[in-house]
Protein backbone atom coordinates (compact mmCIF):
# COMPACT_ATOMS: atom_id res chain seq x y z
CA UNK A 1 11.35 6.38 12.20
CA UNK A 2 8.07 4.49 11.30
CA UNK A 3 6.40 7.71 13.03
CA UNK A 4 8.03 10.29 11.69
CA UNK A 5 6.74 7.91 7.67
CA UNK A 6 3.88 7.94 8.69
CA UNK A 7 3.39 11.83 9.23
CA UNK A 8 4.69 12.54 6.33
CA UNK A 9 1.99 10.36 4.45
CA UNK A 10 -0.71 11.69 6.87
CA UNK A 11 0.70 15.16 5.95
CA UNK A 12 0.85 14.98 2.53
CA UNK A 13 -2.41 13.92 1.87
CA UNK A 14 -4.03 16.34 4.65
CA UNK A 15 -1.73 19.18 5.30
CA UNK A 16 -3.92 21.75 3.36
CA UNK A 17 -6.96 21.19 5.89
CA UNK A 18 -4.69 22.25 8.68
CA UNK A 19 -3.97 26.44 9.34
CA UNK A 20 -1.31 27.97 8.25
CA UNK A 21 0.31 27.96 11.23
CA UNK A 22 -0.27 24.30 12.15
CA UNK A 23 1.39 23.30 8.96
CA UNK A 24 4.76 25.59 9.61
CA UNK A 25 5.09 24.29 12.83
CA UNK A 26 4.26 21.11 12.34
CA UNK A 27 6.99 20.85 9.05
CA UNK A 28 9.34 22.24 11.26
CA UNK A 29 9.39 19.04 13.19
CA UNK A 30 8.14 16.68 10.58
CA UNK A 31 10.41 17.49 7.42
CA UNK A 32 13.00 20.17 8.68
CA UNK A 33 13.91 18.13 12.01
CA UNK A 34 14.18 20.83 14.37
CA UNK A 35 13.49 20.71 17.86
CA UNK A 36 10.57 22.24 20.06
CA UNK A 37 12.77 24.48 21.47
CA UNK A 38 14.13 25.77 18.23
CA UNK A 39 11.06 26.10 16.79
CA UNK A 40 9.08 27.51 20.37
CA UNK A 41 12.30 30.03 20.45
CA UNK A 42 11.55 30.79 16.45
CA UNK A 43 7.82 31.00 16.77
CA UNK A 44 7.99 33.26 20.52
CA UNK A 45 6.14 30.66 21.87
CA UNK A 46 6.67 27.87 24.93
CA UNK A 47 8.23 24.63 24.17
CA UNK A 48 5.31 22.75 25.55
CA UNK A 49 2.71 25.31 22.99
CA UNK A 50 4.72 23.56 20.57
CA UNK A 51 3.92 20.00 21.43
CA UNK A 52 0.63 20.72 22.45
CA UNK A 53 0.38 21.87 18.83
CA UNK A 54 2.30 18.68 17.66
CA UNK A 55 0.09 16.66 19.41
CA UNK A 56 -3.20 18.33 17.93
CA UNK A 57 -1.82 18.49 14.49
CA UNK A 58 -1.45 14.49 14.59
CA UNK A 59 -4.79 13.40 16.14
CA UNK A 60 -6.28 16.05 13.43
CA UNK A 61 -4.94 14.00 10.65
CA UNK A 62 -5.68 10.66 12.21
CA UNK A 63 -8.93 11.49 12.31
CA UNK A 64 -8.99 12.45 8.91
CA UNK A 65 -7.50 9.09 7.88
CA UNK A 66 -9.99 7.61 9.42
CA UNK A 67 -12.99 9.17 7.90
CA UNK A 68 -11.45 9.39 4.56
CA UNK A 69 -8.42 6.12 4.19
CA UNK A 70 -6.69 8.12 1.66
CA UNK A 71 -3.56 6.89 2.91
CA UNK A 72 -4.55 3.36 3.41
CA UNK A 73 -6.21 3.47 -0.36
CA UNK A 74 -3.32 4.63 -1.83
CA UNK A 75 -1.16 1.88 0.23
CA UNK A 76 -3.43 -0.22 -1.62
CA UNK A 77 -3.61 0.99 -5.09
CA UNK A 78 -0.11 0.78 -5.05
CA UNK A 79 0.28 -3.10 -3.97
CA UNK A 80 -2.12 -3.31 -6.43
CA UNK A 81 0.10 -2.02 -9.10
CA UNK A 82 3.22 -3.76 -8.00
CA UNK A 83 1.59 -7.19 -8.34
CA UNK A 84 -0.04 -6.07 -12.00
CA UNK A 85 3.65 -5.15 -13.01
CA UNK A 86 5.06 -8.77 -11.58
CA UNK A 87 1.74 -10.00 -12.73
CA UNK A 88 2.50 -8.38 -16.68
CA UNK A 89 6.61 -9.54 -15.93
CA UNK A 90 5.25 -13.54 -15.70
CA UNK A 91 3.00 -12.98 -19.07
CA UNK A 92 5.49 -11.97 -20.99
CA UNK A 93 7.07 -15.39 -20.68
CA UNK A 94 3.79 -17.10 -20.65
CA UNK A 95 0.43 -16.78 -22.18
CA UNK A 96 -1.45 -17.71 -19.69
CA UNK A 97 -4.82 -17.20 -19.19
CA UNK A 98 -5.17 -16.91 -15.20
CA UNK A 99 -2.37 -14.24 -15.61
CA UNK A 100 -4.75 -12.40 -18.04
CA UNK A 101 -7.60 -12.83 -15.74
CA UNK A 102 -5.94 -11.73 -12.60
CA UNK A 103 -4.83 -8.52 -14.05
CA UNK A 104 -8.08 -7.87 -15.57
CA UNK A 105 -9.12 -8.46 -11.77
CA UNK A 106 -6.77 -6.75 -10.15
CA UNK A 107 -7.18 -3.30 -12.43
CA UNK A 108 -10.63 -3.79 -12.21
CA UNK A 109 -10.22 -3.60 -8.34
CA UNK A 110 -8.05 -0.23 -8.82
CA UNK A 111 -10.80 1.37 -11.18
CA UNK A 112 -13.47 0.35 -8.17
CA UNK A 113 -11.16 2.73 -5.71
């Protein structure tokens, strides 16, 4: 399952760079769940052309993510903006000042991204 997440993320922040082909087949598998013999019977090609492709399609993005870590920044932007809403939850009930001074951190952080 944690594959199959990950994908998904790697897709949707990369999916344009790959052909139009790559991206049908590779939703096929990713999003619509069907097998590589449904989709190498669909496409007229072998089973293992499909995985091949699979295969490809993945290390493409990977290496993507790691030139670029949009999918890692964005992991990060939004811890960022969980712990500014617990952050804003606790100074509603206090005014303190570290609370005010870790959010002005922490958004200050998120503008640097």
């Amino acid at each position: 399952m944690e594959k199959i997440v990950r994908q998904g993320q790697l897709y949707d922040f990369y999916g344009e760079l790959l052909t139009e082909h790559q991206k049908k087949i590779y939703e096929d598998v990713v999003f619509n769940d069907l097998s590589l013999s449904e989709i190498a019977a669909e496409q007229g090609i072998s089973r293992q052309g499909v995985y091949d492709l699979i295969r490809r399609c993945d290390r493409t993005l990977e290496e993507y993510e790691e030139k670029l870590h949009l999918v890692e920044k964005f992991g990060k932007t939004k811890e960022m903006v969980e712990e500014i809403r617990r952050l804003a939850a606790q100074y509603r009930l206090s005014a303190d000042e570290k609370l005010i001074g870790r959010i002005d951190e922490i958004a200050g952080e998120i503008l640097d991204l």
